[in-house]
PDB file of N, CA and C in Angstrom:
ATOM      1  N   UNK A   1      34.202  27.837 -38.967  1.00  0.00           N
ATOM      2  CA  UNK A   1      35.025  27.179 -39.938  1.00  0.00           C
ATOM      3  C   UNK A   1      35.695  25.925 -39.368  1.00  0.00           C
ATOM      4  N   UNK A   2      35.671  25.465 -38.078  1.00  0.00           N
ATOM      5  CA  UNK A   2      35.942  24.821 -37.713  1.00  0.00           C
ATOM      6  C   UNK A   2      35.521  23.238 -38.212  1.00  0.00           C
ATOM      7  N   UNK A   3      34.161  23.142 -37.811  1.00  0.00           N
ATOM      8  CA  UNK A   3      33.517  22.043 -38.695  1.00  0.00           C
ATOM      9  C   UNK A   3      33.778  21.865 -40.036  1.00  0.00           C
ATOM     10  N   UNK A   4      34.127  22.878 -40.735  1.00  0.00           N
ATOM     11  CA  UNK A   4      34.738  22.280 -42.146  1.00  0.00           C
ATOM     12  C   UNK A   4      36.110  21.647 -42.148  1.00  0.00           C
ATOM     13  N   UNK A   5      37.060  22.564 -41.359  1.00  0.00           N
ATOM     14  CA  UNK A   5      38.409  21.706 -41.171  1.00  0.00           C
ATOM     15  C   UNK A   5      38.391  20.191 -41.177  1.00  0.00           C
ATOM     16  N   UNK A   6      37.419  19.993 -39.399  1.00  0.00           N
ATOM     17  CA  UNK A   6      37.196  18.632 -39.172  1.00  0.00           C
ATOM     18  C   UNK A   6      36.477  17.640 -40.112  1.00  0.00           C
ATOM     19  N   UNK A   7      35.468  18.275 -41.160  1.00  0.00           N
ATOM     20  CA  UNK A   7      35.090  17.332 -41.929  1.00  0.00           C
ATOM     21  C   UNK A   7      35.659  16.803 -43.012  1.00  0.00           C
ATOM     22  N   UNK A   8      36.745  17.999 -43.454  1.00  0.00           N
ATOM     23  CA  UNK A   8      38.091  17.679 -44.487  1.00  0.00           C
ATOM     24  C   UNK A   8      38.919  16.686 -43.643  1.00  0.00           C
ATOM     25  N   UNK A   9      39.274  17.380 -42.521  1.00  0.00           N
ATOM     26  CA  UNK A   9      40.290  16.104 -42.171  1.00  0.00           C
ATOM     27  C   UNK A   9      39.823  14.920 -42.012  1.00  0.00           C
ATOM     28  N   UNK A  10      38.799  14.236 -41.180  1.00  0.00           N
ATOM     29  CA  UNK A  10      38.349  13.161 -40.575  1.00  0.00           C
ATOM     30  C   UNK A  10      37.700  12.358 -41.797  1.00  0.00           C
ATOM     31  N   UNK A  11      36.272  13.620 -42.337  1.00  0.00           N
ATOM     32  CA  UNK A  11      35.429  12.845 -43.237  1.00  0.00           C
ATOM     33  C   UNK A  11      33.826  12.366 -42.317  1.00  0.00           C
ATOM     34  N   UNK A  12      33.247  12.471 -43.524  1.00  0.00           N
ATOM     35  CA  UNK A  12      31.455  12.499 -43.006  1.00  0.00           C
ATOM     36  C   UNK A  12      31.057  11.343 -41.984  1.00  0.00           C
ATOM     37  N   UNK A  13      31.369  10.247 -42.267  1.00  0.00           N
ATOM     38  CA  UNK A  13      31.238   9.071 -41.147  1.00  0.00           C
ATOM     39  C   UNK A  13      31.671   9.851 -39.874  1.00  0.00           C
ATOM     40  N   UNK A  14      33.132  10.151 -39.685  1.00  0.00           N
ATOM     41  CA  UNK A  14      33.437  10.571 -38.462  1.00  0.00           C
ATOM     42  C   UNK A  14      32.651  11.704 -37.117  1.00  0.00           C
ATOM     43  N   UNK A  15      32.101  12.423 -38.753  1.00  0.00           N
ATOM     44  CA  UNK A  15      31.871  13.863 -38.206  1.00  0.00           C
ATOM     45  C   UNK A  15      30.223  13.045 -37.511  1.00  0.00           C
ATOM     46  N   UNK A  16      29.467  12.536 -38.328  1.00  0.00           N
ATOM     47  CA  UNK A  16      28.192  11.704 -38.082  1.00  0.00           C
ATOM     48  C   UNK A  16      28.234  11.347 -36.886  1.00  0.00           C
ATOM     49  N   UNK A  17      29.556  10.056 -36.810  1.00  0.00           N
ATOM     50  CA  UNK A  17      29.442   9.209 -35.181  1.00  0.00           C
ATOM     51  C   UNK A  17      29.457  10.477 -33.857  1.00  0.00           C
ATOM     52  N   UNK A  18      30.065  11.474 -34.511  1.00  0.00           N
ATOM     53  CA  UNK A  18      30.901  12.512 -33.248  1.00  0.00           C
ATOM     54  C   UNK A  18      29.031  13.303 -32.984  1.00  0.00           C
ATOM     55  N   UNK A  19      28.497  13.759 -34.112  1.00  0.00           N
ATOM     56  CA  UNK A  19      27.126  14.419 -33.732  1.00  0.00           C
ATOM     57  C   UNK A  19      26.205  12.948 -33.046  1.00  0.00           C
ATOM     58  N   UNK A  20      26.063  11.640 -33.664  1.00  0.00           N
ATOM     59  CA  UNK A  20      25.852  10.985 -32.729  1.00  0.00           C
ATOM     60  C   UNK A  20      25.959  10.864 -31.099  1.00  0.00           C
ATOM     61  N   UNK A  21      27.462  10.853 -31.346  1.00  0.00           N
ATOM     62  CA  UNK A  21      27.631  10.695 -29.666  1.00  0.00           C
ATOM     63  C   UNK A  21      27.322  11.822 -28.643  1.00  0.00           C
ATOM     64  N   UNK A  22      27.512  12.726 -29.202  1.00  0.00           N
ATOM     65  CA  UNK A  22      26.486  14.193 -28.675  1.00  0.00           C
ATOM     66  C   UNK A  22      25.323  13.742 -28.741  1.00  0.00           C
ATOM     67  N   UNK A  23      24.213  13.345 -29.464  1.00  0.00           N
ATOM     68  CA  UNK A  23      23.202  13.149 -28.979  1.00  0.00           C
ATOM     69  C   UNK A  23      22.652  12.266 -28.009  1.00  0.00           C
ATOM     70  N   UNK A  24      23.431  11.347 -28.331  1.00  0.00           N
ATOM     71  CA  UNK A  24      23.213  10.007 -27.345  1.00  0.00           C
ATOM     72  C   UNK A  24      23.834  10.947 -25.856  1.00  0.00           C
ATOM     73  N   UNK A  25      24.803  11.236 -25.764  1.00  0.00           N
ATOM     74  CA  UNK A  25      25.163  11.825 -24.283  1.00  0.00           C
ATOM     75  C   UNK A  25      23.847  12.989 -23.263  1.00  0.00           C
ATOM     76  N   UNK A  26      23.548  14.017 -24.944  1.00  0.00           N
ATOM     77  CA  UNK A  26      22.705  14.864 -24.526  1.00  0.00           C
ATOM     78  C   UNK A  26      21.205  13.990 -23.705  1.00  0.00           C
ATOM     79  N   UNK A  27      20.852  13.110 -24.376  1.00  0.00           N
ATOM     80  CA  UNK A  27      20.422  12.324 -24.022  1.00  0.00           C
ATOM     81  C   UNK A  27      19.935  11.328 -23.058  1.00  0.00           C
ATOM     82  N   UNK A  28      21.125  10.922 -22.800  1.00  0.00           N
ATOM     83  CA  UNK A  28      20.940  10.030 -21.144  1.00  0.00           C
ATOM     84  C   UNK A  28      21.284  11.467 -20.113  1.00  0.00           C
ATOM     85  N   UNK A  29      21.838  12.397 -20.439  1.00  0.00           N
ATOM     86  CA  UNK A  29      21.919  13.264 -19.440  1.00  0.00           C
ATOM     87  C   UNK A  29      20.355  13.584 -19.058  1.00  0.00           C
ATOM     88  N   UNK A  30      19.713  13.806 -20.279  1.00  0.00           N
ATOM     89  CA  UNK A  30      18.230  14.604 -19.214  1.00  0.00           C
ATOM     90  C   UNK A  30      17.178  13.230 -18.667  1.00  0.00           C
ATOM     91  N   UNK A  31      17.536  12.140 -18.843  1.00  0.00           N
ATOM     92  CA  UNK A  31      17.143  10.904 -18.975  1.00  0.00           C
ATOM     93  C   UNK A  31      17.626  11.121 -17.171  1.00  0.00           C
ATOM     94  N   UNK A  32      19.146  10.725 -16.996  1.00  0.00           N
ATOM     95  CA  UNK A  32      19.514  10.964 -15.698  1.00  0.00           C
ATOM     96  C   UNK A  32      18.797  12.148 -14.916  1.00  0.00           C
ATOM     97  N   UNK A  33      18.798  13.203 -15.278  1.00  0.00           N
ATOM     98  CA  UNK A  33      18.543  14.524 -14.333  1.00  0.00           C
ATOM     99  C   UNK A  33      17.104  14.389 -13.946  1.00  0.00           C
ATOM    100  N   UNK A  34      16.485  15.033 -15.273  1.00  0.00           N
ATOM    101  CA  UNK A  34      14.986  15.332 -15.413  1.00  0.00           C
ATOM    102  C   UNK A  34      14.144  14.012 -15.343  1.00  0.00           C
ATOM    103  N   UNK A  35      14.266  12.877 -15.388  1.00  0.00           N
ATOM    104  CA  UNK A  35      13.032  11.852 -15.818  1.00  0.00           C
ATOM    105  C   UNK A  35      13.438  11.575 -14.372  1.00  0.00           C
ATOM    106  N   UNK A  36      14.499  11.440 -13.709  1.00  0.00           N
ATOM    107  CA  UNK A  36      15.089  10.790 -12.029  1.00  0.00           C
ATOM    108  C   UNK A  36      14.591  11.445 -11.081  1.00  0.00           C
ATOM    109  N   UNK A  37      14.201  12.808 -11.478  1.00  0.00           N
ATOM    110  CA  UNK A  37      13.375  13.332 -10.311  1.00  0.00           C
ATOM    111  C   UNK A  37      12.064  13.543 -10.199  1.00  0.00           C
ATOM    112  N   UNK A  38      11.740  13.475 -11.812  1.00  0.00           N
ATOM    113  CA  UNK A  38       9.919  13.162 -12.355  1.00  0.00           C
ATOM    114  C   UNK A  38       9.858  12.324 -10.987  1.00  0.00           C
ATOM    115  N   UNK A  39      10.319  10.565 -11.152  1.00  0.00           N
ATOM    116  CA  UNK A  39      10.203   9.545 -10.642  1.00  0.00           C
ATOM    117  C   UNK A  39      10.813   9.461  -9.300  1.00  0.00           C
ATOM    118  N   UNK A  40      11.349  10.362  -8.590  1.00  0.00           N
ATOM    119  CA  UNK A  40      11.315  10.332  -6.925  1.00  0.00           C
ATOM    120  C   UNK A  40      10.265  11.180  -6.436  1.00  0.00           C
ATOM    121  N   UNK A  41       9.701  12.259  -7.449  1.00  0.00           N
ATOM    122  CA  UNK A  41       8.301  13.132  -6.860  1.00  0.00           C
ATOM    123  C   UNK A  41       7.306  12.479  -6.635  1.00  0.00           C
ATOM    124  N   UNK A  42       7.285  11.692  -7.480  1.00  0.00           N
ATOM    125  CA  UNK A  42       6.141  10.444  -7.941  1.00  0.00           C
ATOM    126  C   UNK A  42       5.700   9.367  -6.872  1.00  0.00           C
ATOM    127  N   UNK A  43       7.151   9.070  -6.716  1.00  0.00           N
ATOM    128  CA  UNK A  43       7.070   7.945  -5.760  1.00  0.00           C
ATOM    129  C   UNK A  43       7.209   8.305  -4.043  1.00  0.00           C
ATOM    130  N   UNK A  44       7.550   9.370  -3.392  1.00  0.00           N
ATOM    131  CA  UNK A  44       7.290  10.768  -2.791  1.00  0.00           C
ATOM    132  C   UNK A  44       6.171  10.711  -2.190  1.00  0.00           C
ATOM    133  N   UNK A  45       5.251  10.712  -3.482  1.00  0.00           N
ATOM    134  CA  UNK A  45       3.841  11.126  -3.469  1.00  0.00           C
ATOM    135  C   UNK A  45       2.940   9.699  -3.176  1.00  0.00           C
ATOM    136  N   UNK A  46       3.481   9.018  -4.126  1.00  0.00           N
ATOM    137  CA  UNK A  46       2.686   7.462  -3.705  1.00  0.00           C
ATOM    138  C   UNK A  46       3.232   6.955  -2.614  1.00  0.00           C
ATOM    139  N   UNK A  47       4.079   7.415  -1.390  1.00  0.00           N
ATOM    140  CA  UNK A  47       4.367   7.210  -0.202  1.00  0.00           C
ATOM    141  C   UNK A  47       3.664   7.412   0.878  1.00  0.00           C
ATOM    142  N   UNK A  48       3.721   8.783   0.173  1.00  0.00           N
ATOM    143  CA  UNK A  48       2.272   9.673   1.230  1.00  0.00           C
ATOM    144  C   UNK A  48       1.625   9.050   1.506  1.00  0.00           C
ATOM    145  N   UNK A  49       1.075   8.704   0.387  1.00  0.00           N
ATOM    146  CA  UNK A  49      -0.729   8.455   0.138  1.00  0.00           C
ATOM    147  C   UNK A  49      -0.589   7.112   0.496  1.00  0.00           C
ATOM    148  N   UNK A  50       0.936   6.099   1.223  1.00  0.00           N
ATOM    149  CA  UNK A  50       0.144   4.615   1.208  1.00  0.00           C
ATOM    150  C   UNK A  50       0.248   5.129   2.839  1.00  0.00           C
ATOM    151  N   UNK A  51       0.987   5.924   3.541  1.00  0.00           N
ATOM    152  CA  UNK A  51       1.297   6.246   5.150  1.00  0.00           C
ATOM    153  C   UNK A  51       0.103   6.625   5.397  1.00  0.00           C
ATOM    154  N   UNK A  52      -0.817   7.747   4.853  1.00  0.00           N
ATOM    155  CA  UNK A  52      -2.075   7.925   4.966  1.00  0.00           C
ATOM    156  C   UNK A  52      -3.171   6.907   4.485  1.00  0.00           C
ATOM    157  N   UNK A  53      -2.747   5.953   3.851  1.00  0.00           N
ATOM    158  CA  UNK A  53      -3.952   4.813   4.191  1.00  0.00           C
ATOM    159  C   UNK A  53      -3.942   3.802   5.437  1.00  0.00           C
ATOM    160  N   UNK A  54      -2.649   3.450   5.337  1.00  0.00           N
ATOM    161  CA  UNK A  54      -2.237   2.815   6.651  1.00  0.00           C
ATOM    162  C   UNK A  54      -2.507   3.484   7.792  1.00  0.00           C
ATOM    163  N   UNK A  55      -2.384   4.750   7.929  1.00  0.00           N
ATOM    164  CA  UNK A  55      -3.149   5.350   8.818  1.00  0.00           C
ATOM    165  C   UNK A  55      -4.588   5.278   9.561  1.00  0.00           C
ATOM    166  N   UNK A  56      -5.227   5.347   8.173  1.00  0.00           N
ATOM    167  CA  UNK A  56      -7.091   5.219   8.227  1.00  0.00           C
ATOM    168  C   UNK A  56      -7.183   3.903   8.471  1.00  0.00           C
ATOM    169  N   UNK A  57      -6.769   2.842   8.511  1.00  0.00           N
ATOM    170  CA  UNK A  57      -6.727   1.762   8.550  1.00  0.00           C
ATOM    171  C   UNK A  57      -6.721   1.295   9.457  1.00  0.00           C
ATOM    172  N   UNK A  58      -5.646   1.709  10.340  1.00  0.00           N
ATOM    173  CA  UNK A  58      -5.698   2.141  11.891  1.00  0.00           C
ATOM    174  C   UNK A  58      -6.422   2.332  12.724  1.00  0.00           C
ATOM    175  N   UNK A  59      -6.851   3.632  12.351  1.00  0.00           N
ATOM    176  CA  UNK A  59      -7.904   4.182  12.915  1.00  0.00           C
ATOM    177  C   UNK A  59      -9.162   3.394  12.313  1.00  0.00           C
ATOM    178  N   UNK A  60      -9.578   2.815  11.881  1.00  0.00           N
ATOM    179  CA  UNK A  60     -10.449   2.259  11.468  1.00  0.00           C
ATOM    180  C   UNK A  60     -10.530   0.836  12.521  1.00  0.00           C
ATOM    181  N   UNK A  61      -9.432   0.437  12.427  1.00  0.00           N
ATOM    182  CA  UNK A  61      -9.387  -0.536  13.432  1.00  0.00           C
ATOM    183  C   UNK A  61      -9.756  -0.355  14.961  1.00  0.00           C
ATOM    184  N   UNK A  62      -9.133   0.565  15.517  1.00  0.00           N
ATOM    185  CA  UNK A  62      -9.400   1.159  16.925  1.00  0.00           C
ATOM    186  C   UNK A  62     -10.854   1.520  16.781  1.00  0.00           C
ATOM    187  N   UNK A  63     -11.149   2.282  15.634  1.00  0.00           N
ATOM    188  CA  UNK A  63     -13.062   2.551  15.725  1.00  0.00           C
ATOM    189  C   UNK A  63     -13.589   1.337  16.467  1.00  0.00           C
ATOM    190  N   UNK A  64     -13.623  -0.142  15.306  1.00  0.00           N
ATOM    191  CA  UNK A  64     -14.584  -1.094  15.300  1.00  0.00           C
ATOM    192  C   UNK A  64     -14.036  -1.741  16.438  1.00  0.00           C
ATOM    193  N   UNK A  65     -12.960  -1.656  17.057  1.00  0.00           N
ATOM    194  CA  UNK A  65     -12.773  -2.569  18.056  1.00  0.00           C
ATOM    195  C   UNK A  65     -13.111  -1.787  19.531  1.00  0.00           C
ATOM    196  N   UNK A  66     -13.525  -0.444  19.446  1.00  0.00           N
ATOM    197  CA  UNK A  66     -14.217   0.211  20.197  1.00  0.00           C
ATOM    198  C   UNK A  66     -16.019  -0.021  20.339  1.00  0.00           C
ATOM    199  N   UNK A  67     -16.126  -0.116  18.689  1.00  0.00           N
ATOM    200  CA  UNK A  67     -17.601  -0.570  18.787  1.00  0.00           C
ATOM    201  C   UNK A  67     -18.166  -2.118  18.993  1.00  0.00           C
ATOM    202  N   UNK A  68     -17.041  -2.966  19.174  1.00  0.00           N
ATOM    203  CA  UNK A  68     -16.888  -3.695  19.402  1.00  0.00           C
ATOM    204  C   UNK A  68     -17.417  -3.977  21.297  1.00  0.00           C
ATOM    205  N   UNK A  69     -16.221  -3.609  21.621  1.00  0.00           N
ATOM    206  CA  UNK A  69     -16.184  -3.128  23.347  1.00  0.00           C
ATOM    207  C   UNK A  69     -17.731  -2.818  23.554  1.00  0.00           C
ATOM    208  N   UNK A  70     -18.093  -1.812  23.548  1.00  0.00           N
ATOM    209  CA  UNK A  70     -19.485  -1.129  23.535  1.00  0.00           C
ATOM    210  C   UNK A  70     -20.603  -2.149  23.165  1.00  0.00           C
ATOM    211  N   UNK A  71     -20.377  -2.676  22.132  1.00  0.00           N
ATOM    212  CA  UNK A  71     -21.616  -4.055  21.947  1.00  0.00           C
ATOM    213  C   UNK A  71     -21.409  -5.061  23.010  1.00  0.00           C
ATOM    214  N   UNK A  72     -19.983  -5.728  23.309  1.00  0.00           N
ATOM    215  CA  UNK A  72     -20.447  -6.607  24.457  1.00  0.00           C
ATOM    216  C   UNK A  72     -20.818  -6.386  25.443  1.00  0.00           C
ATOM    217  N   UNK A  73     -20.747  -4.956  25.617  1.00  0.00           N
ATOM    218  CA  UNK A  73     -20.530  -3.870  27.613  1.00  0.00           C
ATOM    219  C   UNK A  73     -22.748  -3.927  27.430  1.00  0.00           C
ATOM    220  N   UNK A  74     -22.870  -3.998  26.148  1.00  0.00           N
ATOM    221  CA  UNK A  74     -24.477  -3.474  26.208  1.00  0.00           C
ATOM    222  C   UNK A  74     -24.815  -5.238  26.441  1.00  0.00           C
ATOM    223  N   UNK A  75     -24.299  -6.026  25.879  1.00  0.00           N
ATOM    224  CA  UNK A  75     -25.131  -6.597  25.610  1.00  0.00           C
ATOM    225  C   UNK A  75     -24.885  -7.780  27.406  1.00  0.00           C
ATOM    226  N   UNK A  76     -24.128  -7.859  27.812  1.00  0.00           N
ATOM    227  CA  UNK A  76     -24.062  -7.931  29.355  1.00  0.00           C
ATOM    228  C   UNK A  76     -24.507  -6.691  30.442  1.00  0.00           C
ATOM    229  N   UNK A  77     -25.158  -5.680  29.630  1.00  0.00           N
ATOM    230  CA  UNK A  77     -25.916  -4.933  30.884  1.00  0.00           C
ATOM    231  C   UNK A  77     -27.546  -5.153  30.874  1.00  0.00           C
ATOM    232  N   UNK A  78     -27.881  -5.556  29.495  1.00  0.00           N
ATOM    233  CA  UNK A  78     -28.972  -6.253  28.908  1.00  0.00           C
ATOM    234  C   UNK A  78     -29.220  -7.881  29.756  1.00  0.00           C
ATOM    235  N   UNK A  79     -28.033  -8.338  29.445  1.00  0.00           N
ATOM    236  CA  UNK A  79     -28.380  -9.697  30.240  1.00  0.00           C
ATOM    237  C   UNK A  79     -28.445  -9.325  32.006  1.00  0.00           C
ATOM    238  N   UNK A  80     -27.603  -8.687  32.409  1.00  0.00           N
ATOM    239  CA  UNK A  80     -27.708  -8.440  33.785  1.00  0.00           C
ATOM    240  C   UNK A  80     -29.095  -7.971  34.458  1.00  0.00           C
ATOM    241  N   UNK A  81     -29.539  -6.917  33.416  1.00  0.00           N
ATOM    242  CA  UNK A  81     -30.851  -6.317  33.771  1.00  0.00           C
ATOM    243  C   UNK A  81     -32.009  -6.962  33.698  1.00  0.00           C
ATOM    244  N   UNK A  82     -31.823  -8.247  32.692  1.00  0.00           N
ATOM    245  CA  UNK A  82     -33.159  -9.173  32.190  1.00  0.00           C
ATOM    246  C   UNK A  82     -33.198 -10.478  33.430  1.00  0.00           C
ATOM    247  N   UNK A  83     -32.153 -11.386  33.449  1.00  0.00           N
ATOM    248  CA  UNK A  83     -31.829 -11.867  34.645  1.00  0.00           C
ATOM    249  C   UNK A  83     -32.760 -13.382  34.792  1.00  0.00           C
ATOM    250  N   UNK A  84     -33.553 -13.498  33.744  1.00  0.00           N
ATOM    251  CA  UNK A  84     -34.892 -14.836  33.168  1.00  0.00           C
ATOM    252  C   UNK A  84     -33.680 -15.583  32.287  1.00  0.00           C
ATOM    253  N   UNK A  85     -32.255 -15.611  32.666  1.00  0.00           N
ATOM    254  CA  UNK A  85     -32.183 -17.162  31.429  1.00  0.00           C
ATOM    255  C   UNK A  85     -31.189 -16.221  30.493  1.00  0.00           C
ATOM    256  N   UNK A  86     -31.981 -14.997  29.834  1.00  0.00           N
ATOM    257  CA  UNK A  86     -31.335 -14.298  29.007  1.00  0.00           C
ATOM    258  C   UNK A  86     -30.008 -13.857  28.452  1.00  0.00           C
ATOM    259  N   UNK A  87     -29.252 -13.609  30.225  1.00  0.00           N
ATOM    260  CA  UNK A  87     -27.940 -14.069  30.610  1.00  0.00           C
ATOM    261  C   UNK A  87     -27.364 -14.524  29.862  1.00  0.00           C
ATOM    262  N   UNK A  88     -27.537 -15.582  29.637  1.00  0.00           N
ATOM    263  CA  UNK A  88     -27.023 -17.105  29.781  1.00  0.00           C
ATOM    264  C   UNK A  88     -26.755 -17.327  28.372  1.00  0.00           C
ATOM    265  N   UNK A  89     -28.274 -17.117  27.494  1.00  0.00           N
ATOM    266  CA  UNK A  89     -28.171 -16.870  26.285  1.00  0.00           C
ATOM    267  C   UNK A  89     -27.861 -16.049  25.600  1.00  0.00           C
ATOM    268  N   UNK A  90     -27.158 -15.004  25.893  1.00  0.00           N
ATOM    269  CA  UNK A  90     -26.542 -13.831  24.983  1.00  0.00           C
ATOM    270  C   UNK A  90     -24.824 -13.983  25.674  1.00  0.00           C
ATOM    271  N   UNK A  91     -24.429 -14.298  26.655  1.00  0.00           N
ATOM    272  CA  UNK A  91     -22.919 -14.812  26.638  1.00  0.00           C
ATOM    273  C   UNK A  91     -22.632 -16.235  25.953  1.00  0.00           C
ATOM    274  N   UNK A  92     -23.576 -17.171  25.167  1.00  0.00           N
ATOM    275  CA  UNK A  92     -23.357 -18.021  25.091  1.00  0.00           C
ATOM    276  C   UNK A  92     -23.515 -17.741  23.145  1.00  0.00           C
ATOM    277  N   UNK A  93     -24.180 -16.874  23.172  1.00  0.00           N
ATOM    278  CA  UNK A  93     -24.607 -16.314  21.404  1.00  0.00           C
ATOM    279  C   UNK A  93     -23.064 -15.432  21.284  1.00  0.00           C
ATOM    280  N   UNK A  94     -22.531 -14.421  22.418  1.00  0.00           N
ATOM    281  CA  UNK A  94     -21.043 -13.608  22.480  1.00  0.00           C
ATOM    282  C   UNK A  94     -20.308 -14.764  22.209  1.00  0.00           C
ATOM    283  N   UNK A  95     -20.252 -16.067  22.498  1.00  0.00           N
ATOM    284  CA  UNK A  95     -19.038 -17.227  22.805  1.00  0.00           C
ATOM    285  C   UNK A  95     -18.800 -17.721  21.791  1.00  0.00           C
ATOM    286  N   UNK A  96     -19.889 -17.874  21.113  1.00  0.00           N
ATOM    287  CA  UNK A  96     -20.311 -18.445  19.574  1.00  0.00           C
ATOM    288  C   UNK A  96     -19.388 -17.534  18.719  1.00  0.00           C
ATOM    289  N   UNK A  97     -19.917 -16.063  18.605  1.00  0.00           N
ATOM    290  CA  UNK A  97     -19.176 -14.968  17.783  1.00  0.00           C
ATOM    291  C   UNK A  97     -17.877 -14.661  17.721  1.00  0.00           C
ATOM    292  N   UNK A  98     -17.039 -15.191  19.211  1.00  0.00           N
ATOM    293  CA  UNK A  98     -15.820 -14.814  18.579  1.00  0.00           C
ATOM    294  C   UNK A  98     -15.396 -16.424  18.151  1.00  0.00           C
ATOM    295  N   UNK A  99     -15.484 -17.318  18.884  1.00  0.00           N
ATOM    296  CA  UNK A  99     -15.282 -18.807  18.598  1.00  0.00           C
ATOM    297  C   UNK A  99     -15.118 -18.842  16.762  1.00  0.00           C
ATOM    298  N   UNK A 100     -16.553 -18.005  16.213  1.00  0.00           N
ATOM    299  CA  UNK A 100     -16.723 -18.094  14.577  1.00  0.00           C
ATOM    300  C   UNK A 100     -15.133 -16.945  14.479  1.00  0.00           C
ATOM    301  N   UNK A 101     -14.924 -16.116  14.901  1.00  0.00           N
ATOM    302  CA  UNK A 101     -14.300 -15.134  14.399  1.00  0.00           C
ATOM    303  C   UNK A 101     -12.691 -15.614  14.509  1.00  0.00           C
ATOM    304  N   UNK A 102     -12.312 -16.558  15.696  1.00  0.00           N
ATOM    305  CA  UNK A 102     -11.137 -17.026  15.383  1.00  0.00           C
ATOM    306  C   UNK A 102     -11.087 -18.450  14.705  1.00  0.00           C
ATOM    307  N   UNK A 103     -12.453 -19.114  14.542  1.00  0.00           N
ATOM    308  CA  UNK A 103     -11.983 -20.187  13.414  1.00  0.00           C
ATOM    309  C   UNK A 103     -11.679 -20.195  12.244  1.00  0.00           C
ATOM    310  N   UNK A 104     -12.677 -18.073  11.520  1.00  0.00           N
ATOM    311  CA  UNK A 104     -12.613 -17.953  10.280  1.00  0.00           C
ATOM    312  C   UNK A 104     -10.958 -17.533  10.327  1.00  0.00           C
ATOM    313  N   UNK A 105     -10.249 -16.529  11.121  1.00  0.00           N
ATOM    314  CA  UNK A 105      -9.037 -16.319  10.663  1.00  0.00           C
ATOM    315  C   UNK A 105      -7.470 -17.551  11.487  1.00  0.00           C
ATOM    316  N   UNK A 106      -8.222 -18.536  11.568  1.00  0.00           N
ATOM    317  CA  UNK A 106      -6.979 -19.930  11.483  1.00  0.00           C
ATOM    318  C   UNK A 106      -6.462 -20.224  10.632  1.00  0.00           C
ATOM    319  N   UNK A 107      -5.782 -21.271  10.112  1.00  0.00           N
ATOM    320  CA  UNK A 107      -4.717 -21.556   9.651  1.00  0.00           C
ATOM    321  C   UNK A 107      -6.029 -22.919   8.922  1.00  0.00           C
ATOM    322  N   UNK A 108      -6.357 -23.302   9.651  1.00  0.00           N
ATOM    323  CA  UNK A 108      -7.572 -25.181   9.589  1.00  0.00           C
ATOM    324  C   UNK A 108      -8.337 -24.033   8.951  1.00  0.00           C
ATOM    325  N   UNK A 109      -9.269 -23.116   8.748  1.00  0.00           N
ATOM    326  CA  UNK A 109     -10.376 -22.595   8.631  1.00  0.00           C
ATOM    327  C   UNK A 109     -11.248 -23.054   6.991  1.00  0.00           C
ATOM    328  N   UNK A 110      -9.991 -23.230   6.220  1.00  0.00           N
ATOM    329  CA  UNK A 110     -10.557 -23.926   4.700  1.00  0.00           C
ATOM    330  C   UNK A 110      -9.899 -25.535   4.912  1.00  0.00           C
ATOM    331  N   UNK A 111      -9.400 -26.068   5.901  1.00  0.00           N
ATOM    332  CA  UNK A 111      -9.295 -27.282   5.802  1.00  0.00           C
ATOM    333  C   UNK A 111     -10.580 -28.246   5.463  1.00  0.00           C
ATOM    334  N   UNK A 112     -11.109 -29.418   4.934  1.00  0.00           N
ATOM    335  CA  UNK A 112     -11.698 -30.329   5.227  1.00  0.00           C
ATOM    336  C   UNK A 112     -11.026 -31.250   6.342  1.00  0.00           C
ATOM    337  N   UNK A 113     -12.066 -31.714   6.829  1.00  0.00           N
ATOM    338  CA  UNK A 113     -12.184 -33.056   7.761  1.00  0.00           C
ATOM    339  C   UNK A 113     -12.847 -34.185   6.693  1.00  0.00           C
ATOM    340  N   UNK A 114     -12.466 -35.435   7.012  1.00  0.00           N
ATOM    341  CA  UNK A 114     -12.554 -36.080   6.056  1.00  0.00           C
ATOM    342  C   UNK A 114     -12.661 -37.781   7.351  1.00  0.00           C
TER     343      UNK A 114
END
C-alpha cells in the first residue's frame, strides 16, 4: 500500500521519474560489475596470446639466426676444402648477402639517387 500513498501524494510523473531512476541505476550497476569484468577476461586473454606470440617470434628468431650460423660455418668449410679460387668466391657471394641485407633494412634503402 505503500506505492499508492506515494502515488496520491507525489502523482504519476513523480512516481515514473523515481521507477526511472531505478532503472537507469539498476543499470549502470551491471554495466559497471558484469560487462567490466566480461572486458578484463577478454583482454587477460588477448594478453596471453600477444606474450605467446612474441614469444614464437623469438624463438623464431634464434632458430634462423642459428641456421644462419650453420650456412656460413658450411659454406667456409666448403671453400676451405675446395681451395681452386672457390674460397674466394663464396666469401665474396657471403659479403654480397649481408651487404644486400643491411642496405635492404637502412634508413637510404627506398631513397633515389638522382
Amino acid at each position: 500500500m505503500e506505492w499508492l500513498s506515494i502515488l496520491e501524494q507525489f502523482g504519476i510523473p513523480i512516481c515514473v521519474a523515481l521507477a526511472f531512476g531505478f532503472f537507469i541505476w539498476k543499470q549502470n550497476k551491471y554495466i559497471q560489475d558484469d560487462l567490466s569484468n566480461d572486458l578484463k577476461d577478454k583482454h587477460d586473454r588477448l594478453e596471453g596470446i600477444l606474450v605467446k606470440l612474441i614469444d614464437q617470434q623469438k624463438k623464431m628468431q634464434l632458430e634462423q639466426k642459428g641456421i644462419e650460423n650453420s650456412y656460413k660455418t658450411l659454406v667456409e668449410v666448403i671453400a676451405k676444402l675446395s681451395g681452386n679460387g672457390l674460397r674466394d668466391k663464396f666469401l665474396r657471394m657471403q659479403e654480397r648477402n649481408e651487404n644486400k641485407k643491411y642496405w635492404k633494412n637502412s634508413k637510404w634503402a627506398n631513397y633515389t639517387f638522382s
